[in-house]
C-alpha atoms as a PDB file:
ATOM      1  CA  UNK A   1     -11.596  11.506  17.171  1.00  0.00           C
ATOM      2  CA  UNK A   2     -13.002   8.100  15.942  1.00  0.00           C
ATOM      3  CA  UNK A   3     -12.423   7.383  11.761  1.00  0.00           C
ATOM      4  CA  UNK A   4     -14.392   4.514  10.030  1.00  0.00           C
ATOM      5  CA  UNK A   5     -11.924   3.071   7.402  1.00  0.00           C
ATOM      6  CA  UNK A   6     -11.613  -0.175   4.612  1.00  0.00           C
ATOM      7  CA  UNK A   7      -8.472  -1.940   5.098  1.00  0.00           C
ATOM      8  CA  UNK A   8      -7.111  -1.513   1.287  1.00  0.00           C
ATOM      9  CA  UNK A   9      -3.766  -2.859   1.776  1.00  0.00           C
ATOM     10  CA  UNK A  10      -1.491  -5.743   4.419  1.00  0.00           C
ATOM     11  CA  UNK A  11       2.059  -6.194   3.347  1.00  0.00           C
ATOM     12  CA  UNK A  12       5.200  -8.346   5.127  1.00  0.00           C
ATOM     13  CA  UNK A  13       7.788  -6.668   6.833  1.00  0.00           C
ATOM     14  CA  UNK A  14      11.157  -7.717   8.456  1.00  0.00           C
ATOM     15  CA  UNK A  15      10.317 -10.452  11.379  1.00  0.00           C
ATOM     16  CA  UNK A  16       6.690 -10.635  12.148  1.00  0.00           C
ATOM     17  CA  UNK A  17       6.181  -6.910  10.944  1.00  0.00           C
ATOM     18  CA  UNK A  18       3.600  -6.003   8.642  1.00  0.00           C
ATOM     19  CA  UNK A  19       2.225  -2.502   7.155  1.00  0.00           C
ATOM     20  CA  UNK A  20      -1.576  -1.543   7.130  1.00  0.00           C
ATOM     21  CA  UNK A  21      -3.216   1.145   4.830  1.00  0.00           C
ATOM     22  CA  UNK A  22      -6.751   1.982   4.947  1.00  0.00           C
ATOM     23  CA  UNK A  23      -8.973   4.098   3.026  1.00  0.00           C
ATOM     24  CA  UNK A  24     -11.041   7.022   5.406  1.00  0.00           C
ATOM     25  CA  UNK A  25     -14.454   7.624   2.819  1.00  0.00           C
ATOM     26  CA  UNK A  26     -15.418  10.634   4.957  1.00  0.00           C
ATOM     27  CA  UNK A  27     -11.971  12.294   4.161  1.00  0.00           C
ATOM     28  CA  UNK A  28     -11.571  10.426   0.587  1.00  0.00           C
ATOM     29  CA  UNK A  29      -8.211   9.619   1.572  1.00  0.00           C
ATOM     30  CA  UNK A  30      -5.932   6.847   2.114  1.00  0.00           C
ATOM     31  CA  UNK A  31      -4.597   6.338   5.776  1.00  0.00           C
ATOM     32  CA  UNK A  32      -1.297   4.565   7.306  1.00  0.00           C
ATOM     33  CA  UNK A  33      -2.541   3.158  10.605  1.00  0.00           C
ATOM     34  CA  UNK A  34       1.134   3.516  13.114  1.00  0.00           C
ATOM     35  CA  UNK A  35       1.108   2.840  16.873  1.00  0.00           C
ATOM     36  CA  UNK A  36       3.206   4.998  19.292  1.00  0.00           C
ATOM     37  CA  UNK A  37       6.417   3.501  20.150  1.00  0.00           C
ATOM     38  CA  UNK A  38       5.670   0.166  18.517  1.00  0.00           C
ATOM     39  CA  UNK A  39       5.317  -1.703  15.249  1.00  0.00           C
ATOM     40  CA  UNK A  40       2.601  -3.691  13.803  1.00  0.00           C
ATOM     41  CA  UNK A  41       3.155  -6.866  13.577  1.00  0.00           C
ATOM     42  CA  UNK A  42       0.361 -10.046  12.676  1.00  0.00           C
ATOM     43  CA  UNK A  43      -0.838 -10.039  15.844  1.00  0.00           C
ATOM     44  CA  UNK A  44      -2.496  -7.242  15.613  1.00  0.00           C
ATOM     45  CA  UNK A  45      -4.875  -8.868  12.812  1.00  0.00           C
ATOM     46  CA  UNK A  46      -6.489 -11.233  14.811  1.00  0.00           C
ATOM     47  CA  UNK A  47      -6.455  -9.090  18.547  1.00  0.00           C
ATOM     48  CA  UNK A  48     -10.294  -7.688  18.144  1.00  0.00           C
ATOM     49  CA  UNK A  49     -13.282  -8.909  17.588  1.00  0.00           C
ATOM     50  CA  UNK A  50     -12.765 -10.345  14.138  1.00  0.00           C
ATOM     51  CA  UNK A  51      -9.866 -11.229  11.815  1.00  0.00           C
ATOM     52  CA  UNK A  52      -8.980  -7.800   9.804  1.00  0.00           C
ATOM     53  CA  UNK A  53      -8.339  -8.308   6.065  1.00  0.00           C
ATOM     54  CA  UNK A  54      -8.544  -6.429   2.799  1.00  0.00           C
ATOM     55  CA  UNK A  55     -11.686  -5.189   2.679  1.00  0.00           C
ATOM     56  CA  UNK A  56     -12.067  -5.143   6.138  1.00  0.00           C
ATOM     57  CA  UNK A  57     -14.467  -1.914   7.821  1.00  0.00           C
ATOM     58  CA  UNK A  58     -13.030  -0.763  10.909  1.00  0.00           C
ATOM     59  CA  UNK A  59     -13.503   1.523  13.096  1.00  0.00           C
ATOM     60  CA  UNK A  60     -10.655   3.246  15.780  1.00  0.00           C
ATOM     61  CA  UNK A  61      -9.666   6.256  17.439  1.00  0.00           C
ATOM     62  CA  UNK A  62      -6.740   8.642  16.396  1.00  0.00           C
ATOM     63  CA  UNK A  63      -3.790   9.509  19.116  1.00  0.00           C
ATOM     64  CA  UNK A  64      -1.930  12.774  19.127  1.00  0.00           C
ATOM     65  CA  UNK A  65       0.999  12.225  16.609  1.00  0.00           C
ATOM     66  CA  UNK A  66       4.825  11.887  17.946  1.00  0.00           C
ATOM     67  CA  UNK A  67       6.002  13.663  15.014  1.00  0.00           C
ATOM     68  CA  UNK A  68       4.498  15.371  11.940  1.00  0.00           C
ATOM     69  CA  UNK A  69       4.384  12.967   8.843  1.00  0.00           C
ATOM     70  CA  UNK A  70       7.304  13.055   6.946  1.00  0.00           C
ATOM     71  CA  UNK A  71       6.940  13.025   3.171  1.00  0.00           C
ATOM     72  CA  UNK A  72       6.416  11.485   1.165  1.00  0.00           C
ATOM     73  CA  UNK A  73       4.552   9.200   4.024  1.00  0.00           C
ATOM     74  CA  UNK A  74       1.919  11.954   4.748  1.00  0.00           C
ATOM     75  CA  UNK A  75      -0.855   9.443   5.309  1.00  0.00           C
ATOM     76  CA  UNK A  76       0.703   8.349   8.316  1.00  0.00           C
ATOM     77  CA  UNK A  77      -2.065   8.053  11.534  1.00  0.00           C
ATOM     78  CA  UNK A  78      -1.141   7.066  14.730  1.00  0.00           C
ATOM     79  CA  UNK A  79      -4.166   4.609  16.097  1.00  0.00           C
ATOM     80  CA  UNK A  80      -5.458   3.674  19.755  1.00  0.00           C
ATOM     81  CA  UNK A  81      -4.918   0.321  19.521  1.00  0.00           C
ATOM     82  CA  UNK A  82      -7.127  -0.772  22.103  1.00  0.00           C
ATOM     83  CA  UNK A  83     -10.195   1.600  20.200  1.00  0.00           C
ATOM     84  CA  UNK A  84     -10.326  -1.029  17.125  1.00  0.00           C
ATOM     85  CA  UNK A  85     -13.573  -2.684  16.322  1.00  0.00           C
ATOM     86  CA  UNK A  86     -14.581  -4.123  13.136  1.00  0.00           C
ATOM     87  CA  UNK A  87     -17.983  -2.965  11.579  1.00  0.00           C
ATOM     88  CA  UNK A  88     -18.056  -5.151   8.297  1.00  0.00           C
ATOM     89  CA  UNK A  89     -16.119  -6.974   5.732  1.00  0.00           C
ATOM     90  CA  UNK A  90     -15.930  -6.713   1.722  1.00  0.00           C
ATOM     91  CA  UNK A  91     -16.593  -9.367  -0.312  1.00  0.00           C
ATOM     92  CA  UNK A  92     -14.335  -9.523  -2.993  1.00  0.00           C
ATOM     93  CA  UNK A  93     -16.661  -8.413  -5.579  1.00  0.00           C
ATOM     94  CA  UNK A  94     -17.621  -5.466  -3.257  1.00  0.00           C
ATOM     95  CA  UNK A  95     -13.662  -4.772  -2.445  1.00  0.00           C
ATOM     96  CA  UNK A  96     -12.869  -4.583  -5.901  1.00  0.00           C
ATOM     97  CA  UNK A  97     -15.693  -2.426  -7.013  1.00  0.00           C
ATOM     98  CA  UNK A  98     -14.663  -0.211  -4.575  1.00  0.00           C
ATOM     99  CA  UNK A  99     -11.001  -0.006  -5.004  1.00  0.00           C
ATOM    100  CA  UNK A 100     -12.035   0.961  -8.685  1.00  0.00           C
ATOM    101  CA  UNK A 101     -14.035   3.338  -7.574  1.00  0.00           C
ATOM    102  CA  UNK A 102     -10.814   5.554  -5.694  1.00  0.00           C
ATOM    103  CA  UNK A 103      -8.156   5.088  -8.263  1.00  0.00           C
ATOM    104  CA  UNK A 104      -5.494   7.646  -9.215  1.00  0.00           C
ATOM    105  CA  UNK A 105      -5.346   8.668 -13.155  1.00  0.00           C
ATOM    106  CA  UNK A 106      -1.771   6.551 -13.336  1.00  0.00           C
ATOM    107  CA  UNK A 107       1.287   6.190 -11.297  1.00  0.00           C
ATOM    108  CA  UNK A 108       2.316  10.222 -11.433  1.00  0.00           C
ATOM    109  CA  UNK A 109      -0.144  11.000 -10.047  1.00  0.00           C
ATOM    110  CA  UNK A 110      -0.202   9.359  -6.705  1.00  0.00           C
ATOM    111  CA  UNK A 111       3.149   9.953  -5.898  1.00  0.00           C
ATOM    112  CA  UNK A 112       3.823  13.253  -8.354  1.00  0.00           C
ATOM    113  CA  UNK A 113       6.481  14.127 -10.985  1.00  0.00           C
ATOM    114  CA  UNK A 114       9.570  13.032  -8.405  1.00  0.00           C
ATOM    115  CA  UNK A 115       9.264   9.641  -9.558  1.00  0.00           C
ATOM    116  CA  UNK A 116      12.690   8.194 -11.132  1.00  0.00           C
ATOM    117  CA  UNK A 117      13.664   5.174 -12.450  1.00  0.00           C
ATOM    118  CA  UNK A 118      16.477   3.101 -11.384  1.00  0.00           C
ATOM    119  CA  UNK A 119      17.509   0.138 -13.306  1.00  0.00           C
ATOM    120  CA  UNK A 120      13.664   0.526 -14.519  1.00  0.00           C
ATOM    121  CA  UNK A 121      11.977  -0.060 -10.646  1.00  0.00           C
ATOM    122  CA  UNK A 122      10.391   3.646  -9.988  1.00  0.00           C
ATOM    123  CA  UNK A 123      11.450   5.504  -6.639  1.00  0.00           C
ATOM    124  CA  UNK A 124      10.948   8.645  -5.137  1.00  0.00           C
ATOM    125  CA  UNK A 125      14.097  10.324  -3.488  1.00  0.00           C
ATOM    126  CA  UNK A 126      13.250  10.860   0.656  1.00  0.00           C
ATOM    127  CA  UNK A 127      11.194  13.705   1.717  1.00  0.00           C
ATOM    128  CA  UNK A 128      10.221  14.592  -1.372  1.00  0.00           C
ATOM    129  CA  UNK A 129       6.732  13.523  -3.360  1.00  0.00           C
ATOM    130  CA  UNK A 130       3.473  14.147  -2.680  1.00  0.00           C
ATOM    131  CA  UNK A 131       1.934  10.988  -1.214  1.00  0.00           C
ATOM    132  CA  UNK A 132       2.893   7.095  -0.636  1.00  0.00           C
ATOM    133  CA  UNK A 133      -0.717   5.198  -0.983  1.00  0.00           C
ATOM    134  CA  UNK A 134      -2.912   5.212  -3.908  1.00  0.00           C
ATOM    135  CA  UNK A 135      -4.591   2.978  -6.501  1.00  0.00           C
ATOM    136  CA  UNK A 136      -4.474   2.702 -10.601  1.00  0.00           C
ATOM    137  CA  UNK A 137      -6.018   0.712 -12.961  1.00  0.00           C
ATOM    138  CA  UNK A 138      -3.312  -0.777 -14.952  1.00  0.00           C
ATOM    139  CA  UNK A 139      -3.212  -0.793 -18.954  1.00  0.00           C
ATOM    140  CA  UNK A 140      -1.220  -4.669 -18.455  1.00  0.00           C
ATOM    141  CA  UNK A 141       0.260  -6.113 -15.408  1.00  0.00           C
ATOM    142  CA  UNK A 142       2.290  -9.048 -15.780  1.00  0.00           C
ATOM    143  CA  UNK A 143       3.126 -10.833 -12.376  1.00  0.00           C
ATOM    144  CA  UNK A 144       6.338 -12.935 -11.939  1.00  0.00           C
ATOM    145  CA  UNK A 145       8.613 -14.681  -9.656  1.00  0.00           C
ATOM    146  CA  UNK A 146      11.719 -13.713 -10.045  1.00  0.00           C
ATOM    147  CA  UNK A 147      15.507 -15.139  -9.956  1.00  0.00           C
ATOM    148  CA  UNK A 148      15.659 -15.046  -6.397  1.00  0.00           C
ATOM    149  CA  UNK A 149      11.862 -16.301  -5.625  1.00  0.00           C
ATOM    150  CA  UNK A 150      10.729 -13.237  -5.120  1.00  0.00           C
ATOM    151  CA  UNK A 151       7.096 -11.739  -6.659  1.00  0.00           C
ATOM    152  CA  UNK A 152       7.474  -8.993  -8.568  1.00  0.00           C
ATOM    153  CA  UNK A 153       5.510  -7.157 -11.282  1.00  0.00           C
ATOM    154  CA  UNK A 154       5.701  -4.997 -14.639  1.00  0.00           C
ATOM    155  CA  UNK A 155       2.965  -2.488 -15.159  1.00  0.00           C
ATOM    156  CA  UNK A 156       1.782  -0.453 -18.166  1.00  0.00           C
ATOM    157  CA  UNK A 157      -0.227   2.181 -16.188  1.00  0.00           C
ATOM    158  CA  UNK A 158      -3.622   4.680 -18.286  1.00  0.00           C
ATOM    159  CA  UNK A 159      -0.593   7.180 -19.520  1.00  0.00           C
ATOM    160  CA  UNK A 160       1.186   4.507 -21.079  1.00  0.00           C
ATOM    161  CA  UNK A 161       4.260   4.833 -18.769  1.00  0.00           C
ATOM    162  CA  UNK A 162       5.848   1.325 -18.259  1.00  0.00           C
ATOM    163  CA  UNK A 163       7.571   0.036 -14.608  1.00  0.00           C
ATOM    164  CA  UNK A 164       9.753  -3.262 -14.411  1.00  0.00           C
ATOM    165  CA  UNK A 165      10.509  -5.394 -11.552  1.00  0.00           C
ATOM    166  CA  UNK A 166       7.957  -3.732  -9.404  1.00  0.00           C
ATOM    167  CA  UNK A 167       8.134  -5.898  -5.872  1.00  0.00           C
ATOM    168  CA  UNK A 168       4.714  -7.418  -4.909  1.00  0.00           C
ATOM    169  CA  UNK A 169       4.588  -7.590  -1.129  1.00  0.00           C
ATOM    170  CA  UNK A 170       1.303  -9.046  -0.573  1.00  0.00           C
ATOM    171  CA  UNK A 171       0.688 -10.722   2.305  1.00  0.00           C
ATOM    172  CA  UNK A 172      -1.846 -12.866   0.971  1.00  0.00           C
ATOM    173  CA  UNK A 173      -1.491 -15.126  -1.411  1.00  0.00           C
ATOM    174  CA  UNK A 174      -4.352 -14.434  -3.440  1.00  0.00           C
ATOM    175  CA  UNK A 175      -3.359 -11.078  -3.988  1.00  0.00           C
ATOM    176  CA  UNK A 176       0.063 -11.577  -5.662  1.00  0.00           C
ATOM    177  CA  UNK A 177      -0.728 -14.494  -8.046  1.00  0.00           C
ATOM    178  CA  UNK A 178       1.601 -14.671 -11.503  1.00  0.00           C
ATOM    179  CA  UNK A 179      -0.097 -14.189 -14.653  1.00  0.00           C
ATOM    180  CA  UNK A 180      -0.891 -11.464 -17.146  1.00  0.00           C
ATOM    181  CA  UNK A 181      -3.414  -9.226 -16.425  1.00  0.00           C
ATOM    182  CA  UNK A 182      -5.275  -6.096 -18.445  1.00  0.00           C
ATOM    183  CA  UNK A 183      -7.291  -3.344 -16.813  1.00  0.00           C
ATOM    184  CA  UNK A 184      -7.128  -4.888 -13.406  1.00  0.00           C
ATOM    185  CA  UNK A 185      -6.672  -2.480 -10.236  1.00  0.00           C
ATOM    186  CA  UNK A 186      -3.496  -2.956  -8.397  1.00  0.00           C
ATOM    187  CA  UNK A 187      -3.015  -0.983  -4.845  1.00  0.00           C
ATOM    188  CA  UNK A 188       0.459   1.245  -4.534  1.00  0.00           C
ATOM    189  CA  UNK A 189       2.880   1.773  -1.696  1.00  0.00           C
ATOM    190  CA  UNK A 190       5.661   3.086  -1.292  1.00  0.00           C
ATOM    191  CA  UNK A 191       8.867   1.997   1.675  1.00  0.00           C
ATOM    192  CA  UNK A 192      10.627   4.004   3.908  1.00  0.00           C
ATOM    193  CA  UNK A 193      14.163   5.483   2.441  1.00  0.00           C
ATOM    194  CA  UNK A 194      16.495   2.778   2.233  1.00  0.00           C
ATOM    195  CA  UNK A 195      20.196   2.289   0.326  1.00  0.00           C
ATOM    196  CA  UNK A 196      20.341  -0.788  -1.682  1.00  0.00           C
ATOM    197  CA  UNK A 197      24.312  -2.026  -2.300  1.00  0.00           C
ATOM    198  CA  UNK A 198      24.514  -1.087  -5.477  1.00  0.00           C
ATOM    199  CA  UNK A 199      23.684   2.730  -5.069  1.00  0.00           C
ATOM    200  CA  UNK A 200      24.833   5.407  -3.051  1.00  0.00           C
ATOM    201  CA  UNK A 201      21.726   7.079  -2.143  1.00  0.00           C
ATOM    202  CA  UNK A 202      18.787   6.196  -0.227  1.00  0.00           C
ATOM    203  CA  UNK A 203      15.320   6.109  -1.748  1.00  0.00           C
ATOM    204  CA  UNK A 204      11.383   5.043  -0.828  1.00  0.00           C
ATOM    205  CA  UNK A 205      11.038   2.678  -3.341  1.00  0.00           C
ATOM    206  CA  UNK A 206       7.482   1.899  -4.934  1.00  0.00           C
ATOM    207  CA  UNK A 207       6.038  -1.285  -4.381  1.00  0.00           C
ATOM    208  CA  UNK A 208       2.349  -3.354  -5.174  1.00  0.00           C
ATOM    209  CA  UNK A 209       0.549  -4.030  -2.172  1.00  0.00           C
ATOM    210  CA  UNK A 210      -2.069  -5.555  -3.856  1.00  0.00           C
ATOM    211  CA  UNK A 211      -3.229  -6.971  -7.276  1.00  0.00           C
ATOM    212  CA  UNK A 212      -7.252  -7.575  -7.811  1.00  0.00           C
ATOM    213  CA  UNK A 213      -7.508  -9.676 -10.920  1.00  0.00           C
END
């Protein structure tokens, strides 16, 4: 089966890693592009016929899955890698129209009412949650580097509901830049469970994949 989808979303992993989400229209759903038995890494961006980017068309066919998606990751899609072929890119203008265009109401709603805070950064406890990719438009957004270096954001999201020390992971530049923003769309993720040192349980912690000033 062939899908047609916008690359919404390219964030850094460990090494030379990265994650890809994607937005199918036909389905009106967001998509996690996964190979079988391998990772993505930057490579893959530039392999085709074209460099892929936010706002990038593309076009691929979908593999039987290893394993059923495991929530909250049920966007997960594993890809023929060799099938890619980009159709068209986005402007920015165009990108960000669109983006505004498939936006959840506010944070709750993209990845439901599991969402906790710890030390004010929202998570969602493994296996649990309804979904890991969406969009909002954010009441205020205030982007910062951090202590350490690292990008990170608060956001005020439509129900008022306020998140601290959100991590920005961004690949590109241009999509993490500090400032204070108001009514801007910002593009949501969400990691794999993981156990930071200083708690005892593992969670998928929320992150900003992108910010569209």
């Amino acid at each position: 089966m062939k899908i047609q989808a916008i690359i919404t979303g390219i964030t850094n992993m460990k090494n030379d890693n990265i994650c890809i989400s994607a937005y199918d229209a036909d389905k009106r759903a967001f998509i996690r592009p996964l190979l079988v038995g391998s990772r993505l890494s930057s490579s893959f961006l530039s392999r085709f016929n074209g460099l892929i980017r936010i706002g990038t068309q593309i076009e691929f066919d979908v593999v039987p899955p290893p394993h059923e998606p495991i929530p909250p990751h049920s966007e997960d899609t594993w890809i023929e890698p060799n099938s890619v072929i980009i159709k068209h890119q986005l402007d920015y203008p165009q990108f960000k129209d669109f983006i505004s265009s498939i936006v959840d109401k506010d944070i709750t709603s993209i990845y439901g009412y599991g969402v906790e805070l710890l030390d004010g950064q929202p998570v969602v406890p493994p296996e649990s949650g309804e979904r890991s990719l969406g969009a909002i438009i954010c009441r205020k957004c205030i982007v910062y580097s951090d202590y350490m270096g690292k990008i990170r954001c608060d956001i005020t999201d439509r129900s008022g509901s306020v998140y601290r020390k959100v991590p920005v992971l961004a690949r590109d530049e241009q999509y993490k830049k500090i400032g204070e923003y108001t009514n801007i769309p910002i593009r949501m993720g969400l990691t794999r469970p993981f156990k930071k040192s200083t708690h005892e349980e593992e969670y998928c912690w929320v992150h900003v994949s992108a910010i569209f000033p």
